[in-house]
Protein backbone atom coordinates (compact mmCIF):
# COMPACT_ATOMS: atom_id res chain seq x y z
CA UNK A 1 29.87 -23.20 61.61
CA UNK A 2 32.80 -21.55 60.97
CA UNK A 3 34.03 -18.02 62.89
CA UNK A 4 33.42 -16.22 59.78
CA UNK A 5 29.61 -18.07 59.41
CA UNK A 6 29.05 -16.97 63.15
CA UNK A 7 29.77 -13.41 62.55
CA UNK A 8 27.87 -12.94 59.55
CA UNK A 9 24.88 -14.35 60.86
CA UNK A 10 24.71 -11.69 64.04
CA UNK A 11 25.66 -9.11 61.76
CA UNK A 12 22.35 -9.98 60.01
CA UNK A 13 20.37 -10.54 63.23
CA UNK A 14 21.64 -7.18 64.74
CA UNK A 15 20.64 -5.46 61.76
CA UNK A 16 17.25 -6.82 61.75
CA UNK A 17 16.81 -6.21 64.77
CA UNK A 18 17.49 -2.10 64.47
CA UNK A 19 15.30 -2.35 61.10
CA UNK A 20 12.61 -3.40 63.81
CA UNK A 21 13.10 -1.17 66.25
CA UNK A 22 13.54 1.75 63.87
CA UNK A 23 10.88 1.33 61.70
CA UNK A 24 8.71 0.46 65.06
CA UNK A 25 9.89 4.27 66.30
CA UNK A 26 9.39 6.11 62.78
CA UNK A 27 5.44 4.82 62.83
CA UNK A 28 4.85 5.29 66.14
CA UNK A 29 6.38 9.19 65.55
CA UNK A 30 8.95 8.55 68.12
CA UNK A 31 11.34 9.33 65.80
CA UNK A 32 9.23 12.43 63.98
CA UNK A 33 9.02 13.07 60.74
CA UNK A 34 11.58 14.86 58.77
CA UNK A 35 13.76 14.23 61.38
CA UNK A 36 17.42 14.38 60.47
CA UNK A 37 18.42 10.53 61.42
CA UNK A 38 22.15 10.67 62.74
CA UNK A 39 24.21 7.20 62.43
CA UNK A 40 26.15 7.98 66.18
CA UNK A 41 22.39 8.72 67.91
CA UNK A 42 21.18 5.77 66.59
CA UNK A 43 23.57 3.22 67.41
CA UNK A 44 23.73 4.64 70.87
CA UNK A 45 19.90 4.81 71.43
CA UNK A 46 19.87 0.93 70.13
CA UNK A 47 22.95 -0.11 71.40
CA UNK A 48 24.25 -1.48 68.60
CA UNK A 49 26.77 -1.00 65.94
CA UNK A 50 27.33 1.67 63.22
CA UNK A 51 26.53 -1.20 60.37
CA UNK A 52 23.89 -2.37 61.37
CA UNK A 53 21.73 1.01 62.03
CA UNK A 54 23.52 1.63 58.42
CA UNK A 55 22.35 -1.41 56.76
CA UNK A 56 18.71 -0.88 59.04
CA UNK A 57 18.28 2.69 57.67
CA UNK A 58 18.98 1.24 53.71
CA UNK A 59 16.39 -1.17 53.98
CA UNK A 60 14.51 1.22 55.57
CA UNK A 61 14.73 3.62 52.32
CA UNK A 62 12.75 0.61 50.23
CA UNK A 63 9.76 1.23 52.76
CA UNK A 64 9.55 4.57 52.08
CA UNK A 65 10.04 4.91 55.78
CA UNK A 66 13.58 6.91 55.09
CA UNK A 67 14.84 9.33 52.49
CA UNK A 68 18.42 9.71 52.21
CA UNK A 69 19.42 13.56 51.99
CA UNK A 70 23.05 13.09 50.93
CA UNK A 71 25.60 10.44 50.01
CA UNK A 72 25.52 8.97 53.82
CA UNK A 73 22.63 11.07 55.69
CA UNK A 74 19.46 9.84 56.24
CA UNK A 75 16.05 11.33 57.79
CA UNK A 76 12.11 10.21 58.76
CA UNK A 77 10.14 10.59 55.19
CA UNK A 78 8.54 13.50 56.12
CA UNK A 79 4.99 13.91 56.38
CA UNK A 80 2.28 16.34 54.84
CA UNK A 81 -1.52 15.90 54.19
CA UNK A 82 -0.62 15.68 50.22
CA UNK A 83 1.31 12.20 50.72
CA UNK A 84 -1.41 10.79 53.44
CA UNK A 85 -4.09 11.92 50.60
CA UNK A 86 -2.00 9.90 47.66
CA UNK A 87 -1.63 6.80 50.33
CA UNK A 88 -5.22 6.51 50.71
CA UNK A 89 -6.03 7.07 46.98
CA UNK A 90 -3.69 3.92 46.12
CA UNK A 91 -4.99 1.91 49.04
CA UNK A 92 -8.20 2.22 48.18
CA UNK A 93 -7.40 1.21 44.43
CA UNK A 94 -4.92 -1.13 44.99
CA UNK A 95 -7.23 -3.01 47.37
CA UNK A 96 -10.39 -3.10 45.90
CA UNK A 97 -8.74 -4.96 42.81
CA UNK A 98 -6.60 -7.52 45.41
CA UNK A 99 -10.06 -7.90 47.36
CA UNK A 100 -12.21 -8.46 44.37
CA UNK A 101 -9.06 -10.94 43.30
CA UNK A 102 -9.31 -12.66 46.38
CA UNK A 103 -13.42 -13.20 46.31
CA UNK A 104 -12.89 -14.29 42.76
CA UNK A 105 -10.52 -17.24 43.89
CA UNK A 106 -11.96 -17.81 47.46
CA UNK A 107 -11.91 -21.45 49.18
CA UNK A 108 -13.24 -22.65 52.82
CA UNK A 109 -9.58 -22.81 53.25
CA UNK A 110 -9.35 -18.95 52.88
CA UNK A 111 -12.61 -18.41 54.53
CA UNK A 112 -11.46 -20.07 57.57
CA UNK A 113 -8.30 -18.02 57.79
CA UNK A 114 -10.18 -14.87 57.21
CA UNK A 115 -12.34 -15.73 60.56
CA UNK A 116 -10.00 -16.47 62.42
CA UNK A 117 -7.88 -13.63 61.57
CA UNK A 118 -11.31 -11.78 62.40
CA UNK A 119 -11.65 -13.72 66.02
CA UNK A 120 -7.69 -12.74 66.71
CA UNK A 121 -8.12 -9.10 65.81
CA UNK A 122 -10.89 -8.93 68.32
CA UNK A 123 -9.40 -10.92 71.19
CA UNK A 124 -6.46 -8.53 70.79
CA UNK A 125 -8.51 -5.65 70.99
CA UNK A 126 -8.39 -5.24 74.72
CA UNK A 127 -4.56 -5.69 74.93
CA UNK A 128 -2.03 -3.17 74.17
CA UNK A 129 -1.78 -1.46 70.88
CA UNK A 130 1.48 -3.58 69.46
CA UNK A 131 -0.77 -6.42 70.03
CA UNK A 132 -3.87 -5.56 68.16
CA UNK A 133 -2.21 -3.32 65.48
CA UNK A 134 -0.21 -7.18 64.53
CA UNK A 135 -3.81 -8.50 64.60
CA UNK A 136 -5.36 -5.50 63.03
CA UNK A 137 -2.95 -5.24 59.77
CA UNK A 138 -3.15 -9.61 59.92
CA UNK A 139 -6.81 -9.47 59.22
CA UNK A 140 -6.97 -6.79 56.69
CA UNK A 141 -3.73 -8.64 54.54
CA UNK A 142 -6.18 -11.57 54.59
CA UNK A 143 -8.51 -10.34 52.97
CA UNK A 144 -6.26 -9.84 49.93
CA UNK A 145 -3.71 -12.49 50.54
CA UNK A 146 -5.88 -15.17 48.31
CA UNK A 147 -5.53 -13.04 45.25
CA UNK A 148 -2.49 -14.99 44.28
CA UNK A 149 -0.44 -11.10 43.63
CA UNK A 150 2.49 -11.07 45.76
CA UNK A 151 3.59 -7.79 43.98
CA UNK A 152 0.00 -6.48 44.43
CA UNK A 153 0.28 -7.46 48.35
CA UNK A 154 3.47 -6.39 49.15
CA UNK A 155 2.11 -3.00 47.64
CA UNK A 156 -0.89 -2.97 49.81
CA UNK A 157 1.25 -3.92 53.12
CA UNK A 158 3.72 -1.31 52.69
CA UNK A 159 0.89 1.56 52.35
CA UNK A 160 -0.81 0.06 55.22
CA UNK A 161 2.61 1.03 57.19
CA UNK A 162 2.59 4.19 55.49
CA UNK A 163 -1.15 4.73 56.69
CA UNK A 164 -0.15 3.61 60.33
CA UNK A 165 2.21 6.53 60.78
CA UNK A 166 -0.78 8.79 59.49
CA UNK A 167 -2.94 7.42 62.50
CA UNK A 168 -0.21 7.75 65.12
CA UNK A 169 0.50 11.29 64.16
CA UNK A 170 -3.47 12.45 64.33
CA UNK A 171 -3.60 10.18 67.52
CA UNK A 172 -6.78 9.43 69.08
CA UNK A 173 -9.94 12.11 68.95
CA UNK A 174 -13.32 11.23 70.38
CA UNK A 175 -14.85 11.45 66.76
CA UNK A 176 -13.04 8.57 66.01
CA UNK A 177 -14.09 6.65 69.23
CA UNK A 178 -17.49 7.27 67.93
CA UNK A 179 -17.60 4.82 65.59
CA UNK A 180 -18.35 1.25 65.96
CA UNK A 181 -15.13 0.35 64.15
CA UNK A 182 -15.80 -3.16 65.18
CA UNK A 183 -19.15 -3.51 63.10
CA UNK A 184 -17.50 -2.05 60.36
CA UNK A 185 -14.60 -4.84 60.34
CA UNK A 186 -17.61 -7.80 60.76
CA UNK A 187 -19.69 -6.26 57.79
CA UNK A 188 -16.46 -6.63 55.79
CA UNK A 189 -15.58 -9.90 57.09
CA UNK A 190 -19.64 -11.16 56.27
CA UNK A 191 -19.82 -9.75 52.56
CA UNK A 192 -16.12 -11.23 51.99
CA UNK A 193 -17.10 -15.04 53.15
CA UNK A 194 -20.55 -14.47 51.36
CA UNK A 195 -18.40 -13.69 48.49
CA UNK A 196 -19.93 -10.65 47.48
CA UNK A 197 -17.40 -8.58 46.12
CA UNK A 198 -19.32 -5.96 45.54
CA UNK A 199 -20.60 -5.09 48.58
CA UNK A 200 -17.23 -6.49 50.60
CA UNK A 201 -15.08 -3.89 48.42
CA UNK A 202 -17.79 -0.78 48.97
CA UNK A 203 -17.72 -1.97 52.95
CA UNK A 204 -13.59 -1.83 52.81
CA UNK A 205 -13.54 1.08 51.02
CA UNK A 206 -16.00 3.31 52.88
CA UNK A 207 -14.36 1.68 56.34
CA UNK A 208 -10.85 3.63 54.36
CA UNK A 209 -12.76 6.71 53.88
CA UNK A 210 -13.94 7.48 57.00
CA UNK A 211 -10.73 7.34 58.70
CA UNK A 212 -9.20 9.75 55.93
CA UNK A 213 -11.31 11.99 56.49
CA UNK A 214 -10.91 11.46 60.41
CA UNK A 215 -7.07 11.85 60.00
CA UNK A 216 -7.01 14.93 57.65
CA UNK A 217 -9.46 16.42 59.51
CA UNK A 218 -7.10 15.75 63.05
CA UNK A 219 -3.23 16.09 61.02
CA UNK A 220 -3.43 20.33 60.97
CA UNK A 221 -0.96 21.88 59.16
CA UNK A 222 1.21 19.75 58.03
């Protein structure tokens, strides 16, 4: 590899890894919403280089994660109950048709990744929330992932990030430690490898619902 080669490549790698790290901050709220996102804080917060938080913040504009407010500034896509209510609407529609897509075309190959997607989400419950949100959004991408959509997936990934930021902002309440969120994922998981779509999609979408109205219920005034 030549010098050029060499430079390009950790270029690349140390913008990846500010994409990571910033888009890890702007879901977790450590960088809030709305927030004006300076180029200077940035690189000194991650320790990196001016291009790369650049490039990081750019790619982080696809996500939806950034808005640019001028030709170079950037900020945190700021939050309000009317965008968490339009996320939820498209998840819910967006997934019931990938679900029902992936029930249509389901194989024991499928099934088996589904359950043990399943077994990994739980095992990772009792670890630390990095851990079982990985886990958590793994599982729930596999139930659509056999629908043979990539567009349609990639669609229903990027709200799920959307949705994640919703969660982190309403943090935890003891209404939503009431619920046996655990026996809702396994009656999902059961209807899906019994390959009733029906019931599997009505399951998913109800387990969507009741966290909506959990977060709107816990985001205020936004």
């Amino acid at each position: 590899m030549n010098m050029h080669d060499d430079s390009a490549g950790k270029e690349t790698s140390a913008t990846h890894a500010a994409y990571l790290a910033l888009r890890r901050m702007i879901l977790t709220g450590e960088l809030p919403a709305g927030k004006k996102l300076k180029i200077e804080e940035l690189r000194s917060l991650l320790a990196t280089g001016a291009s790369p938080v650049r490039e990081a913040l750019s790619l982080l504009t696809s996500d939806m994660l950034v808005e640019r407010i001028d030709q170079r500034g950037f900020r945190a896509a700021p939050a309000s109950l009317q965008n968490f209510d339009e996320i939820l609407r498209l998840r819910c529609l967006l997934e019931d048709l990938a679900l029902r897509q992936s029930i249509a075309r389901a194989t024991p190959d499928w099934e088996e990744r589904l359950v043990l997607s399943h077994h990994r989400m739980k095992r990772a419950a009792g670890q630390d929330m990095a851990t079982f949100e990985e886990a958590h959004k793994s599982f729930h991408m596999t139930l659509l992932d056999n629908a043979d959509s990539p567009m349609l997936e990639r669609y229903c990934s990027q709200l799920y990030d959307l949705n994640i930021r919703y969660r982190y902002l309403a943090a935890s309440g003891p209404t939503y430690r009431r619920r046996d969120i655990s026996t809702e994922h396994e009656e999902i998981l059961d209807a899906a490898v019994h390959r009733d779509a029906d019931t599997a999609s009505a399951r998913l979408l109800s387990h969507y619902r009741l966290t909506g109205d959990y977060l709107t219920s816990h985001l205020g005034d936004l």
